[in-house]
C-alpha atoms as a PDB file:
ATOM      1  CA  UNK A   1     118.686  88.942  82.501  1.00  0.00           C
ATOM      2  CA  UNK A   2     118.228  90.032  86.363  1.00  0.00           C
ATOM      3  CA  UNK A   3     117.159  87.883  89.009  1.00  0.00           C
ATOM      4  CA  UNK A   4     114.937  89.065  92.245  1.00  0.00           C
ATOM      5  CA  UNK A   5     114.733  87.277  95.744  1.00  0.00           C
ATOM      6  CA  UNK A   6     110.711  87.916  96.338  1.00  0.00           C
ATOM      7  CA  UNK A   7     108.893  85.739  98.937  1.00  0.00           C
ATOM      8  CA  UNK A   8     108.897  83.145  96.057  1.00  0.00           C
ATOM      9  CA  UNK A   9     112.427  82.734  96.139  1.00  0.00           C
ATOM     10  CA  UNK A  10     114.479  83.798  92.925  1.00  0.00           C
ATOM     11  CA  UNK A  11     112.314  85.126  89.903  1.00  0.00           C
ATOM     12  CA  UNK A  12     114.510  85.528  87.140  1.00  0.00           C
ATOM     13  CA  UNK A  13     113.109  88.599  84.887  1.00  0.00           C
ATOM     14  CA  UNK A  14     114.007  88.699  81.232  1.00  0.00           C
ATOM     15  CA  UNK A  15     112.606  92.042  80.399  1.00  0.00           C
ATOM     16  CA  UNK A  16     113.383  95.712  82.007  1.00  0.00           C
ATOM     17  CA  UNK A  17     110.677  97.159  84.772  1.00  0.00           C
ATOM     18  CA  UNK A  18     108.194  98.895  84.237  1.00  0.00           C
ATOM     19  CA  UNK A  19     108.416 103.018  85.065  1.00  0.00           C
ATOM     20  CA  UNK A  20     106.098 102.230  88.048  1.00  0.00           C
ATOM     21  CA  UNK A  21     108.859 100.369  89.327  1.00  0.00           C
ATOM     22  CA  UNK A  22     110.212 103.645  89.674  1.00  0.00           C
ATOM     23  CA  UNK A  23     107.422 105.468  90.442  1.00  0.00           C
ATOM     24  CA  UNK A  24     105.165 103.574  93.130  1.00  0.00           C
ATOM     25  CA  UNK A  25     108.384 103.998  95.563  1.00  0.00           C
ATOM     26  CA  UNK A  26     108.357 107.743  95.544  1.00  0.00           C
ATOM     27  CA  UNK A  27     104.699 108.070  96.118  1.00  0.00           C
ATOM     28  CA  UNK A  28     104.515 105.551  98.772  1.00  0.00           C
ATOM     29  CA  UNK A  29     107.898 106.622 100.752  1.00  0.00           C
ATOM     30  CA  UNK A  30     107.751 110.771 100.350  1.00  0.00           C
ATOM     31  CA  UNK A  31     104.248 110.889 102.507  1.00  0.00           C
ATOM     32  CA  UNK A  32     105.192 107.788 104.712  1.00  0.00           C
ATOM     33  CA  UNK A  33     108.276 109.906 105.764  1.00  0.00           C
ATOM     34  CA  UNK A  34     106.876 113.167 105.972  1.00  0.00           C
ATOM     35  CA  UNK A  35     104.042 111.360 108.171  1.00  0.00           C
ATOM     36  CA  UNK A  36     106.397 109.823 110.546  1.00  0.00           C
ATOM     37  CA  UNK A  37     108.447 113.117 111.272  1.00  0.00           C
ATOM     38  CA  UNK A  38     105.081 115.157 112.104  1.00  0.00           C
ATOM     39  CA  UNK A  39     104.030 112.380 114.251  1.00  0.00           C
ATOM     40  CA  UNK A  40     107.509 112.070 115.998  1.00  0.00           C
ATOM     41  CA  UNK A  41     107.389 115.745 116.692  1.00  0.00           C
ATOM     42  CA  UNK A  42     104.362 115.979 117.499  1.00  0.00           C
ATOM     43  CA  UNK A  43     104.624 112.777 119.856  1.00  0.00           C
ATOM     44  CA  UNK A  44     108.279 113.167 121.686  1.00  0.00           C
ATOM     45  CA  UNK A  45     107.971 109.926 123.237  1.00  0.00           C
ATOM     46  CA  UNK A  46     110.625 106.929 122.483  1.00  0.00           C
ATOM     47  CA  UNK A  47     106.830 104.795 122.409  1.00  0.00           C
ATOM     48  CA  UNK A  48     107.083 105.579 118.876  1.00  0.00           C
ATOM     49  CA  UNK A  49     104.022 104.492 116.962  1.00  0.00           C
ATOM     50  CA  UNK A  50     102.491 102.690 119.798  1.00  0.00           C
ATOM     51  CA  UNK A  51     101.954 106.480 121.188  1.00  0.00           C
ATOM     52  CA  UNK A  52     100.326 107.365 118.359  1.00  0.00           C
ATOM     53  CA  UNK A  53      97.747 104.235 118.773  1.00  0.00           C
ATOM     54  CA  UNK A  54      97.421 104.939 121.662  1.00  0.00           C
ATOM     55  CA  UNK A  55      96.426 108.761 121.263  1.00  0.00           C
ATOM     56  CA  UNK A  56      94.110 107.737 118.537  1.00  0.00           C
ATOM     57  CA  UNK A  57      91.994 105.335 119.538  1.00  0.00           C
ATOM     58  CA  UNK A  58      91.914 106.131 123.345  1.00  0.00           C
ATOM     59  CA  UNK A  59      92.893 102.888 124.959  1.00  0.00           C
ATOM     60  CA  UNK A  60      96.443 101.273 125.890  1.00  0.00           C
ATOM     61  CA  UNK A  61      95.518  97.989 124.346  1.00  0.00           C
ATOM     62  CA  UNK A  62      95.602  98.910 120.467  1.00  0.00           C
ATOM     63  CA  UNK A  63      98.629 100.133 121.150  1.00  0.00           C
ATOM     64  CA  UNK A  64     100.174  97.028 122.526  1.00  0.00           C
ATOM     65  CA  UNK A  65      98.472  95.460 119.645  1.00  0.00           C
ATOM     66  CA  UNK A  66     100.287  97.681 117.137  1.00  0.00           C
ATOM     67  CA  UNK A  67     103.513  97.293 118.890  1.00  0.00           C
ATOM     68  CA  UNK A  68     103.307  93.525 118.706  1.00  0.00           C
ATOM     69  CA  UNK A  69     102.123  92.907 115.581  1.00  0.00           C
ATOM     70  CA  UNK A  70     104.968  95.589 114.298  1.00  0.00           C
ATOM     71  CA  UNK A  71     107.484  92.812 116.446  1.00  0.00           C
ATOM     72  CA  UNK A  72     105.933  90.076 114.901  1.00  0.00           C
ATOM     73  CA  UNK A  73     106.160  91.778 111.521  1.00  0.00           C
ATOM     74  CA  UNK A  74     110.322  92.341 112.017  1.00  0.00           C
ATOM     75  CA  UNK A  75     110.761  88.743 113.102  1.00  0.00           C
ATOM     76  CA  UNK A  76     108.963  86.830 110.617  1.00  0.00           C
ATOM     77  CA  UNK A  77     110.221  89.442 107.840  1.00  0.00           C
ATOM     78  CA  UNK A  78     114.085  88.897 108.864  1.00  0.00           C
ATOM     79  CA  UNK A  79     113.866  85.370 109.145  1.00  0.00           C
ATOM     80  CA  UNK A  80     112.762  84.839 105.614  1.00  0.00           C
ATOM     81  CA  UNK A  81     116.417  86.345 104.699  1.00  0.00           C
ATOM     82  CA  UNK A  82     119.063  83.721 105.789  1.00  0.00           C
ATOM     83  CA  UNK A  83     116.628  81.320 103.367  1.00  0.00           C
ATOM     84  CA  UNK A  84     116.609  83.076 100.447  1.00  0.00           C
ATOM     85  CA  UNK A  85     120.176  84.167 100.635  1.00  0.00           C
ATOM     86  CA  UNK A  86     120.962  80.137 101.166  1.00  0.00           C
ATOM     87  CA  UNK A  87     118.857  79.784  97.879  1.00  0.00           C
ATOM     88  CA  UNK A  88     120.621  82.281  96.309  1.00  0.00           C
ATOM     89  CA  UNK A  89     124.423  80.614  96.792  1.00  0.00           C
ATOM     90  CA  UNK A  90     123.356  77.020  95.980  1.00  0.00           C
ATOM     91  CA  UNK A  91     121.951  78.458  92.732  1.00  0.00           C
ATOM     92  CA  UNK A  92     125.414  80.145  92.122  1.00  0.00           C
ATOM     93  CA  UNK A  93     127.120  77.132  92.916  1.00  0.00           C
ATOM     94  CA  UNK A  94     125.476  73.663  93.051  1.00  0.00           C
ATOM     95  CA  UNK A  95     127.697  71.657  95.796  1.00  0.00           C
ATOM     96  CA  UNK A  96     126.409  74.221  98.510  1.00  0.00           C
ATOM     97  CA  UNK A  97     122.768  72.369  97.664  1.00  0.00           C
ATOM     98  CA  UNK A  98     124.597  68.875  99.498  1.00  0.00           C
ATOM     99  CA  UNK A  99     123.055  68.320 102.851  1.00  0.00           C
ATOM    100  CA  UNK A 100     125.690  69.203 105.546  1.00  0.00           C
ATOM    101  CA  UNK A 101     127.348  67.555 107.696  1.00  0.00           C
ATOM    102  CA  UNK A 102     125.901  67.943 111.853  1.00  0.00           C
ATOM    103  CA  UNK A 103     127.540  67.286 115.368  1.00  0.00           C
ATOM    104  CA  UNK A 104     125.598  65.591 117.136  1.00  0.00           C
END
């Protein structure tokens, strides 16, 4: 039995993954990073992907839309972390699930 931290906390699987485990990774990730190194050469900027926006579509506010949604993205992605890793210690040992202790 393995266990996986998804967005619905831990899922414990009883049964091995399926081969497109293995494969969906490679097809996605090959052409995402062969994308991003033609654009970043082709683009020399440290704008990053809110050049390329830009350059696309022709006017400076997609690209500030891209760049803050991609913040947005990275903050609300890394704060799910510190929960599930919380979820994951009071499942490996039960007297971490005790409300703490606060200074007031």
């Amino acid at each position: 039995m393995s266990i996986s931290i998804t967005s619905h906390g831990l899922v414990p699987h009883f049964f091995p993954p399926p081969p497109s485990y293995l494969v969906f990774p490679l097809v996605w990730s090959i052409p995402e990073a062969l994308l991003t190194a033609e654009l970043s050469s082709a683009f020399p900027e440290c704008a990053g992907c809110v050049a390329w926006v830009n350059e696309a579509f022709g006017h400076p506010s997609w690209g500030y839309m891209r760049g803050a949604l991609s913040w947005l993205s990275g903050v609300l992605d890394n704060a799910i972390y510190p929960v599930l890793f919380v979820d994951y210690c009071t499942m490996l040992d039960a007297r971490l699930a005790l409300p703490l202790p606060r200074a007031v």
